[in-house]
C-alpha atoms as a PDB file:
ATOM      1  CA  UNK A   1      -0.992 -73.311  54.778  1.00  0.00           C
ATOM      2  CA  UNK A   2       0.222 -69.862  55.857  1.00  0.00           C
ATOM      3  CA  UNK A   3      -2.740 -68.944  57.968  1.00  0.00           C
ATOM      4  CA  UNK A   4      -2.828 -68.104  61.688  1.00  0.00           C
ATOM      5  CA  UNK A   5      -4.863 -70.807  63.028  1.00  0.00           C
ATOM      6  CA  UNK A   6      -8.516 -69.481  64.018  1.00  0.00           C
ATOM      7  CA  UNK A   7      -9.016 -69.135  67.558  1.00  0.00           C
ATOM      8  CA  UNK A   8     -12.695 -68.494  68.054  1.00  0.00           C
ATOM      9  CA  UNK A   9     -15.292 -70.827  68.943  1.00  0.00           C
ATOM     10  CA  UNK A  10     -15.183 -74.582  68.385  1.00  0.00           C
ATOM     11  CA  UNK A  11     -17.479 -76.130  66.022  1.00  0.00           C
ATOM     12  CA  UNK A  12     -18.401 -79.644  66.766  1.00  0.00           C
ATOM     13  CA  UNK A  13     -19.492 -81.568  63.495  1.00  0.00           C
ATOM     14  CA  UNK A  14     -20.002 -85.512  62.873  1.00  0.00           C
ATOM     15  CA  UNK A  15     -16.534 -86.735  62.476  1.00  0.00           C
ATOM     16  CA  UNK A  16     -14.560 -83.536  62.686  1.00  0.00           C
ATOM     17  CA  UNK A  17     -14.102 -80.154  64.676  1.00  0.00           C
ATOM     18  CA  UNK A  18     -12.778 -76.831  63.868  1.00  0.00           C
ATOM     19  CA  UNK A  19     -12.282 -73.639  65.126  1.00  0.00           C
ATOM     20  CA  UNK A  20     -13.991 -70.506  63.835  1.00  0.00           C
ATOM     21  CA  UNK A  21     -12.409 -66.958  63.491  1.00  0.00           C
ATOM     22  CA  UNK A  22     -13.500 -64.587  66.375  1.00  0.00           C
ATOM     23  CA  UNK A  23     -16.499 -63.016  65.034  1.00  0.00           C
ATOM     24  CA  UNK A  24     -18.116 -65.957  63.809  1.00  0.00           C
ATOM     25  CA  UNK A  25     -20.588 -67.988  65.147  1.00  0.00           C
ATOM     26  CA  UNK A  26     -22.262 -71.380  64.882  1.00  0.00           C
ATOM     27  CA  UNK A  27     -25.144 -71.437  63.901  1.00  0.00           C
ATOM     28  CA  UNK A  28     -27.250 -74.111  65.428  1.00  0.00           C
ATOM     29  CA  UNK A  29     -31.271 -73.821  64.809  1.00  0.00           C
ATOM     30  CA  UNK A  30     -33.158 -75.458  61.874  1.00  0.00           C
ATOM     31  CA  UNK A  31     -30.392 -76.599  59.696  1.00  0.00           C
ATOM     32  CA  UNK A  32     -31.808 -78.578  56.533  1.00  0.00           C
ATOM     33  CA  UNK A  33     -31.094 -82.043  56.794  1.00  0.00           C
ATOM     34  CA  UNK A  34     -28.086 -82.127  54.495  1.00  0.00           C
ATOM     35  CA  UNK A  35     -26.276 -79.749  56.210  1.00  0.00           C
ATOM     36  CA  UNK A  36     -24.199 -80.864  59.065  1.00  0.00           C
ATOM     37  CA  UNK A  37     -23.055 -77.431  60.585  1.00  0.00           C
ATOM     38  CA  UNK A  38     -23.310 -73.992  59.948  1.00  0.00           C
ATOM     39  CA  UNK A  39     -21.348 -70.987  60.925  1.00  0.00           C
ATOM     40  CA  UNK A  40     -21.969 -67.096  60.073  1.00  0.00           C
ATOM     41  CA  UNK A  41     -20.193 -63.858  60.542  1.00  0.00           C
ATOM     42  CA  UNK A  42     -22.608 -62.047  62.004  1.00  0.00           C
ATOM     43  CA  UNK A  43     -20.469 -58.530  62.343  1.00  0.00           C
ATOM     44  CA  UNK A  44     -20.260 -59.046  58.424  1.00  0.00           C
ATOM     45  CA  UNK A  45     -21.471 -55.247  56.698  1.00  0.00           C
ATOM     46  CA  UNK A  46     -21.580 -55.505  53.683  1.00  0.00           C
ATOM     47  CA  UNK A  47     -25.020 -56.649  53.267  1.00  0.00           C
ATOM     48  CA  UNK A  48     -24.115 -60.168  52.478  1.00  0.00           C
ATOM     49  CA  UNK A  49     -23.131 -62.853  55.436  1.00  0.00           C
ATOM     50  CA  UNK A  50     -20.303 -64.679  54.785  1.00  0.00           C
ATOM     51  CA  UNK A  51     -20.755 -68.390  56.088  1.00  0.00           C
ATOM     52  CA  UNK A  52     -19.049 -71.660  56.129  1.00  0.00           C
ATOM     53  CA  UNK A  53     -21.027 -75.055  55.867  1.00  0.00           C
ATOM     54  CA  UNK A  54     -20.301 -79.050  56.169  1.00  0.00           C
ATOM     55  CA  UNK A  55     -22.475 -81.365  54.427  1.00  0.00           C
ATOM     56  CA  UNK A  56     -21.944 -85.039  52.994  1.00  0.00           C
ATOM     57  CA  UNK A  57     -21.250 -85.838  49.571  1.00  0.00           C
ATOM     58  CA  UNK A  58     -23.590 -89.004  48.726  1.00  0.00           C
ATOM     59  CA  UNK A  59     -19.986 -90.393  46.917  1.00  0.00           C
ATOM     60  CA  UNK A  60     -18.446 -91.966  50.112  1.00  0.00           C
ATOM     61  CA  UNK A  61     -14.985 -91.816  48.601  1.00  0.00           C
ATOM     62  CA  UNK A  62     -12.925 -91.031  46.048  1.00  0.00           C
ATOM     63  CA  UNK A  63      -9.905 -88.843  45.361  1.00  0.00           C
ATOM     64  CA  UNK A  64      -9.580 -85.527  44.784  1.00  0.00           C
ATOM     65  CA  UNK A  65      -8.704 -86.070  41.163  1.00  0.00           C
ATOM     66  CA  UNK A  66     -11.816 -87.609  41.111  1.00  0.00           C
ATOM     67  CA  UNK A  67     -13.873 -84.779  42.184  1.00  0.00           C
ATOM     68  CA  UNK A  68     -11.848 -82.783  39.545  1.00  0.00           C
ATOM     69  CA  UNK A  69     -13.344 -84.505  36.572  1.00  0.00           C
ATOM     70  CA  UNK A  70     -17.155 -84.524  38.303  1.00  0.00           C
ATOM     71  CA  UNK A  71     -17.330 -81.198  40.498  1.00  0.00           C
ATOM     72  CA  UNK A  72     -17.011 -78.495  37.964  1.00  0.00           C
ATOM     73  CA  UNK A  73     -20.104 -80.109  35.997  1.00  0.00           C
ATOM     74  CA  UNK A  74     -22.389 -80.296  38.905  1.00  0.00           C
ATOM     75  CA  UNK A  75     -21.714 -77.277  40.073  1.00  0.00           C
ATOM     76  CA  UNK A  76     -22.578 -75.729  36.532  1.00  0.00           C
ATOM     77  CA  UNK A  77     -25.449 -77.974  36.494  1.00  0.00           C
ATOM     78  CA  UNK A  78     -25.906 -75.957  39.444  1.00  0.00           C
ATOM     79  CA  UNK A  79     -26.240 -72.781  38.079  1.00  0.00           C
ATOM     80  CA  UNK A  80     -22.616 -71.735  39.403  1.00  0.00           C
ATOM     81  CA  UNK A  81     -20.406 -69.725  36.666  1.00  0.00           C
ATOM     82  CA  UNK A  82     -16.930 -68.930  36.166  1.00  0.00           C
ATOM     83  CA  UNK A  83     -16.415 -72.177  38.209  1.00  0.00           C
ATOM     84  CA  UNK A  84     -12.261 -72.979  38.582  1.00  0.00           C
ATOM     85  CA  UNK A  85     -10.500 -76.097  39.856  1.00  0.00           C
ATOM     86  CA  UNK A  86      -7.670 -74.515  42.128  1.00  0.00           C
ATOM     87  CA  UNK A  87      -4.616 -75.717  43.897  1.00  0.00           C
ATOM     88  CA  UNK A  88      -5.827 -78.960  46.246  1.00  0.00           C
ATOM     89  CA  UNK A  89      -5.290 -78.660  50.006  1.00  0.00           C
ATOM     90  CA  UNK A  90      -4.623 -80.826  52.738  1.00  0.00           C
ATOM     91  CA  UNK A  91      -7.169 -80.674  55.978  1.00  0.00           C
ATOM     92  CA  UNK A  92      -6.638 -82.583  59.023  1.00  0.00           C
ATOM     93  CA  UNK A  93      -4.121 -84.339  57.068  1.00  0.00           C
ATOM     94  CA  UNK A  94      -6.486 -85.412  54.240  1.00  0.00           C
ATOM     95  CA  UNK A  95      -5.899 -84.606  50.895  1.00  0.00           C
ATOM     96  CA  UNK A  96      -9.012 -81.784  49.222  1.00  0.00           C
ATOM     97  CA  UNK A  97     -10.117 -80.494  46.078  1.00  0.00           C
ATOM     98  CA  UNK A  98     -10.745 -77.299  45.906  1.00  0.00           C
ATOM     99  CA  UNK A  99     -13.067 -75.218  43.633  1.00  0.00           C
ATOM    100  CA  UNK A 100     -14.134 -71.833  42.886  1.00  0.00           C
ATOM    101  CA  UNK A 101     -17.615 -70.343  41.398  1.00  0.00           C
ATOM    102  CA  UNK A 102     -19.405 -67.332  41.470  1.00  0.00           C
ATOM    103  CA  UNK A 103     -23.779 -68.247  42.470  1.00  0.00           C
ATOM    104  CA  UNK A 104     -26.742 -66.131  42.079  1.00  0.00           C
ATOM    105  CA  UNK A 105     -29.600 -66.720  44.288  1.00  0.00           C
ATOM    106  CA  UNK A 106     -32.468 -65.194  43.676  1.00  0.00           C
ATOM    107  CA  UNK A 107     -30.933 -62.289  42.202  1.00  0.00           C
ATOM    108  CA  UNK A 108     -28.057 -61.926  44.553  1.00  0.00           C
ATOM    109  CA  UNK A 109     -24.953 -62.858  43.855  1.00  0.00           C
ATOM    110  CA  UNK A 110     -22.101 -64.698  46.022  1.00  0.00           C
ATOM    111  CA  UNK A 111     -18.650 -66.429  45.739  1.00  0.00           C
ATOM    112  CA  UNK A 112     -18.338 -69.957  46.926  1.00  0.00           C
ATOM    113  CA  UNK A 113     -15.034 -71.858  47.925  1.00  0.00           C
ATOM    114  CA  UNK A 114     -15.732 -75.403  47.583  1.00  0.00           C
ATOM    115  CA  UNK A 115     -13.958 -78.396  49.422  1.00  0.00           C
ATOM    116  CA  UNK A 116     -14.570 -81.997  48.720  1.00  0.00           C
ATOM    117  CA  UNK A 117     -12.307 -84.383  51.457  1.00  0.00           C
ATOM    118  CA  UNK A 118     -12.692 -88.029  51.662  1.00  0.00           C
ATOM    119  CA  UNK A 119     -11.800 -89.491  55.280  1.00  0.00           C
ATOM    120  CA  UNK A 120     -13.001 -92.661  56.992  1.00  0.00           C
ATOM    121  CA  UNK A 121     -15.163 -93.795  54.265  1.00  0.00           C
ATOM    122  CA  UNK A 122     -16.798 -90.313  53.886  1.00  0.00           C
ATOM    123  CA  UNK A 123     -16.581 -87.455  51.752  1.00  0.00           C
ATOM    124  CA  UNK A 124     -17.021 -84.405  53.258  1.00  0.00           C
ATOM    125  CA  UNK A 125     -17.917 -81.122  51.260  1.00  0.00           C
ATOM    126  CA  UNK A 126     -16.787 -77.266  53.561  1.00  0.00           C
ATOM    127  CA  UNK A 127     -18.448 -75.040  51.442  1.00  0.00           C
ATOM    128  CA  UNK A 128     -17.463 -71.013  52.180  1.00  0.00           C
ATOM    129  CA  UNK A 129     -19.997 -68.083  50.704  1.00  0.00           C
ATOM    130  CA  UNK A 130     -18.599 -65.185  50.543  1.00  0.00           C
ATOM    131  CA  UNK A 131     -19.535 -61.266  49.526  1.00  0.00           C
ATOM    132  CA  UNK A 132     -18.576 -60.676  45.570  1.00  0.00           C
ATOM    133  CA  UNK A 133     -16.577 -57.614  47.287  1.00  0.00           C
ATOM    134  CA  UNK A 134     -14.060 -59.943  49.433  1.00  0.00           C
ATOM    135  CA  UNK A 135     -11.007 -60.935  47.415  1.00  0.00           C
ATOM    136  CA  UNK A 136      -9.672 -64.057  46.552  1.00  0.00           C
ATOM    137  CA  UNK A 137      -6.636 -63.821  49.143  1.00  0.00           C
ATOM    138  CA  UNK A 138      -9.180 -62.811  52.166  1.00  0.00           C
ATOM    139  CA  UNK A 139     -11.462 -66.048  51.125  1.00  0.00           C
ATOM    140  CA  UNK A 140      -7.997 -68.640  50.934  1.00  0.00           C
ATOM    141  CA  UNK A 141      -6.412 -66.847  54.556  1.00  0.00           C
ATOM    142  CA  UNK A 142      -9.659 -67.544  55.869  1.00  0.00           C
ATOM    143  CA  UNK A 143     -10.402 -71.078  54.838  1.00  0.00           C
ATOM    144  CA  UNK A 144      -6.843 -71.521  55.535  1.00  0.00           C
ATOM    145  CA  UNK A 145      -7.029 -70.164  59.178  1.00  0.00           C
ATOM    146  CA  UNK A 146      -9.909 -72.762  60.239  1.00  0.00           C
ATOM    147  CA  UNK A 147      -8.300 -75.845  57.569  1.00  0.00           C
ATOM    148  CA  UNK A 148      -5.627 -74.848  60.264  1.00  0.00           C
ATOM    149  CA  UNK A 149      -7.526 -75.981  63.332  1.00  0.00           C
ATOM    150  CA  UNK A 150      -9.225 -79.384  61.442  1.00  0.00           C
ATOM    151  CA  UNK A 151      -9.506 -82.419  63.586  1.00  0.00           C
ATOM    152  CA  UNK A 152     -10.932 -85.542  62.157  1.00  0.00           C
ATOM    153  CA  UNK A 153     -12.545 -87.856  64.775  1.00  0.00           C
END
């Protein structure tokens, strides 16, 4: 990873931490109960906030070659299009799939960068949404600036 570490707040998650980049935020109230953390850009202007979230994949484990053969038919089950299998990544030492798709939500459209990482008998899935107007080098130096900053408990 070539990213500067983020060096914002910390989030605290179940099982891991990261960092956030400066203007982001955590955000805390009413998460739905598959989510385990949330954090926004709130300076975002596009009209679009850009996000990352945590949740748990109800596979406890498996590789990431694994989630290469599932992933990119539930996420088109999903409604996502133009969905890619890119390079994998390592965070906090553990070895990630990664996947791109493009999402439309009631009529708005949004870019996700998927990541499905198995550690300590869990699979953990970071999931970034991003604007359809920030480019595919902004969304990997930012991933890649918290992936930076990963701890696993």
């Amino acid at each position: 990873m070539a990213a500067a570490p983020a060096t914002g707040a910390v989030v605290m998650g179940s099982g891991y931490s990261y960092a956030l980049p400066a203007p982001w935020t955590e955000k805390e109230d009413a998460l739905p109960p598959n989510i385990d953390s949330v954090a926004v850009n709130l300076t975002d202007a596009d009209g679009f906030t850009d996000s990352v979230n945590v949740s748990f994949s109800p596979l406890k484990w498996a590789t990431p070659k694994i989630f290469e053969f599932l992933v990119v038919d539930e996420l088109e089950h999903a409604g996502a299009t133009d969905v890619r299998t890119r390079t994998r990544l390592t965070i906090g030492g553990a070895a990630s799939a990664h996947f791109s798709a493009v999402m439309t939500v009631q009529g708005l459209e949004y870019l996700v960068e998927q990541y499905y990482v198995c550690t300590a008998g869990q699979t953990y899935i970071v999931t970034f949404s991003f604007s359809p107007t920030v480019p595919e080098p902004d969304r990997d130096a930012l991933a890649e600036a918290i992936f930076a900053t990963w701890l696993w408990d």
